[in-house]
C-alpha atoms as a PDB file:
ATOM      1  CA  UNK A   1      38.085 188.830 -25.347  1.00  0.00           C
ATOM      2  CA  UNK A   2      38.851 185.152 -25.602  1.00  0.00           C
ATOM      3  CA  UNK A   3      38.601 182.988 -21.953  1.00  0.00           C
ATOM      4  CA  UNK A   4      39.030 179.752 -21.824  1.00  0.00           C
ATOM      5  CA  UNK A   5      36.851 179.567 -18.941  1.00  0.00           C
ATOM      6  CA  UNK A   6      39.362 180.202 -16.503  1.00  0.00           C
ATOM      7  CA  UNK A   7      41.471 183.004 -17.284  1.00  0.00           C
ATOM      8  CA  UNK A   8      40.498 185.140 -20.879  1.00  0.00           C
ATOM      9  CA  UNK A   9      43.074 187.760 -22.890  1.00  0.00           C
ATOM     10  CA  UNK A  10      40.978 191.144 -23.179  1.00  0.00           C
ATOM     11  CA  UNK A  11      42.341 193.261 -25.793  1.00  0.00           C
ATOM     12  CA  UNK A  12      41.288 196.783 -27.267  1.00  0.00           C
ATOM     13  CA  UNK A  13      42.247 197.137 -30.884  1.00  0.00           C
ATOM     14  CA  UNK A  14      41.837 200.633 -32.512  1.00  0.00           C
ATOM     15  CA  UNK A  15      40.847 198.660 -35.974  1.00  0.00           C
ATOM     16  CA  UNK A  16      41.626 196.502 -38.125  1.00  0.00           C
ATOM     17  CA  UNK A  17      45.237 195.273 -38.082  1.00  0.00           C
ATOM     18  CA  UNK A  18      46.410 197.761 -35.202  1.00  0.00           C
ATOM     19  CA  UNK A  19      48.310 195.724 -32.641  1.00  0.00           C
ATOM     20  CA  UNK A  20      46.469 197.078 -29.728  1.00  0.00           C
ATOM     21  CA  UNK A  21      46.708 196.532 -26.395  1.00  0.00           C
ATOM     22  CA  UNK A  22      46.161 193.755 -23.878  1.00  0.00           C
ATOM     23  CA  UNK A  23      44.948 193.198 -19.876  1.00  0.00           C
ATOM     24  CA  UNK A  24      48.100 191.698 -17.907  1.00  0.00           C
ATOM     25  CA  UNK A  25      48.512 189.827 -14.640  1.00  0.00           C
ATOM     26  CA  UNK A  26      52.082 191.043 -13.376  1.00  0.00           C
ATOM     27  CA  UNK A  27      53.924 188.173 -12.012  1.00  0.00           C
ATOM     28  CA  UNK A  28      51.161 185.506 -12.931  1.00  0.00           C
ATOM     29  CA  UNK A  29      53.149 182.221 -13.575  1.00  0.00           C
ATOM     30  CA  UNK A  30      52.764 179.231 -16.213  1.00  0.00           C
ATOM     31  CA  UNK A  31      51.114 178.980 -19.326  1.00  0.00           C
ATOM     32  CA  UNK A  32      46.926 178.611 -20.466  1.00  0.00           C
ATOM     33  CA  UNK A  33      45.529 176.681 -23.298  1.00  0.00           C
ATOM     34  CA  UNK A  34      42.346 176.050 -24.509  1.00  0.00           C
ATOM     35  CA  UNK A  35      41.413 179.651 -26.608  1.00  0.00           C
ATOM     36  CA  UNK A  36      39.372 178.912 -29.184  1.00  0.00           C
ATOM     37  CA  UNK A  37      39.488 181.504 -31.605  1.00  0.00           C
ATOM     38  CA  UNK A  38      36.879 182.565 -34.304  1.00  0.00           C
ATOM     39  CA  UNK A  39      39.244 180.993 -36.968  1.00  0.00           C
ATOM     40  CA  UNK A  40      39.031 177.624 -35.100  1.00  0.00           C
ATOM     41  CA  UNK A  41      42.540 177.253 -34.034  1.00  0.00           C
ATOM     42  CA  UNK A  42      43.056 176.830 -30.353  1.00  0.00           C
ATOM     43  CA  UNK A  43      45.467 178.983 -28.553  1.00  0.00           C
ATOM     44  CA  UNK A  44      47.907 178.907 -24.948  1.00  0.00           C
ATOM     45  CA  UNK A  45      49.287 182.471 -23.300  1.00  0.00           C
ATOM     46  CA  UNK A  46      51.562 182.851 -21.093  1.00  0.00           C
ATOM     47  CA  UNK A  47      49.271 183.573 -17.828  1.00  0.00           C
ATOM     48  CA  UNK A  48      50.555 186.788 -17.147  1.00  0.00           C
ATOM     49  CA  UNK A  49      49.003 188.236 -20.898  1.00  0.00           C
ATOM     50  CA  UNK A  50      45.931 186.816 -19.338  1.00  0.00           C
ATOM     51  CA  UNK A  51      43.823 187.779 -16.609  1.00  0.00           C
ATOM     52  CA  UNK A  52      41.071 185.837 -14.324  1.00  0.00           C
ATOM     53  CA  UNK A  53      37.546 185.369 -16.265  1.00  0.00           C
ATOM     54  CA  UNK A  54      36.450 187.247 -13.136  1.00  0.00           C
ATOM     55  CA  UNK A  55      38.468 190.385 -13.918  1.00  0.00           C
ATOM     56  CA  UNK A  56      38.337 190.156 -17.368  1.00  0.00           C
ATOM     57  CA  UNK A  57      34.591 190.305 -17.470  1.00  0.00           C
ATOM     58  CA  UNK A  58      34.917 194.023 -15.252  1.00  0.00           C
ATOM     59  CA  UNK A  59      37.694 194.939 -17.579  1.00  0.00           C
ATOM     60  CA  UNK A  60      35.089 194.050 -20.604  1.00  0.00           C
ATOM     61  CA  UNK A  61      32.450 196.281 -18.860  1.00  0.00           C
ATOM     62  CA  UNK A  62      34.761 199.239 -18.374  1.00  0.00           C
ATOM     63  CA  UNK A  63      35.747 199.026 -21.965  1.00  0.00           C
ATOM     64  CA  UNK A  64      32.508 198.953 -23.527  1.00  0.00           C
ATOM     65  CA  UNK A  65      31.154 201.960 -20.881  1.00  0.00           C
ATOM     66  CA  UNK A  66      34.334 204.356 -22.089  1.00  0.00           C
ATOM     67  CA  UNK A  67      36.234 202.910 -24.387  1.00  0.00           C
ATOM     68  CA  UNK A  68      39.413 202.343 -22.653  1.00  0.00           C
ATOM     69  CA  UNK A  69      40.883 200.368 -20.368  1.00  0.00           C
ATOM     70  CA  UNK A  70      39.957 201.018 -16.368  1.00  0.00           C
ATOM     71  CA  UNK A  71      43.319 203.455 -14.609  1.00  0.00           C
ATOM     72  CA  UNK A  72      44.248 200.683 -12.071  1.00  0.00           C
ATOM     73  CA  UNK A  73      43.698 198.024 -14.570  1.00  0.00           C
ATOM     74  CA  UNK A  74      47.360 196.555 -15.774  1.00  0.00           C
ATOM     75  CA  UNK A  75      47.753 196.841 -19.265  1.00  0.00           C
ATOM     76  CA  UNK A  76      50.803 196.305 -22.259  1.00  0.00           C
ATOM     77  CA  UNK A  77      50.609 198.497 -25.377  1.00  0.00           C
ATOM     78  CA  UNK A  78      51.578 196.472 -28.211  1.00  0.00           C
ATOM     79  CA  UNK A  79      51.885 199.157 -30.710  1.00  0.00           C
END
């Protein structure tokens, strides 16, 4: 997870290099900056491959409790 203490991109990556997947907001419009990533650089999403930092925290939860995302969550497959 990365929030930028608004909205945060939660993704579940299988290991190393696999694309994974990532939580979406369907129909969410504009753009999000402010990621800071563990490399330093600072990212922007388009808000609908983000979610609220409110969701994303229960979507965190669910993934660490099971190990995959929750059924009624919205998610894209990037594999």
């Amino acid at each position: 997870m990365v929030c930028n203490g608004e909205r945060a991109m939660v993704m579940l990556l299988d290991g190393p290099g696999d694309p994974g997947g990532h939580a979406v907001d369907p129909g969410a419009d504009g753009w999000s900056d402010g990621y800071l990533l563990a490399s330093g650089r600072h990212d922007e999403y388009p808000d609908e491959d983000t979610v609220p930092l409110d969701r994303a925290l229960r979507l965190v939860r669910h993934l660490l409790d099971t190990g995959a995302p929750p059924p009624d969550a919205p998610w894209s497959v990037d594999r």
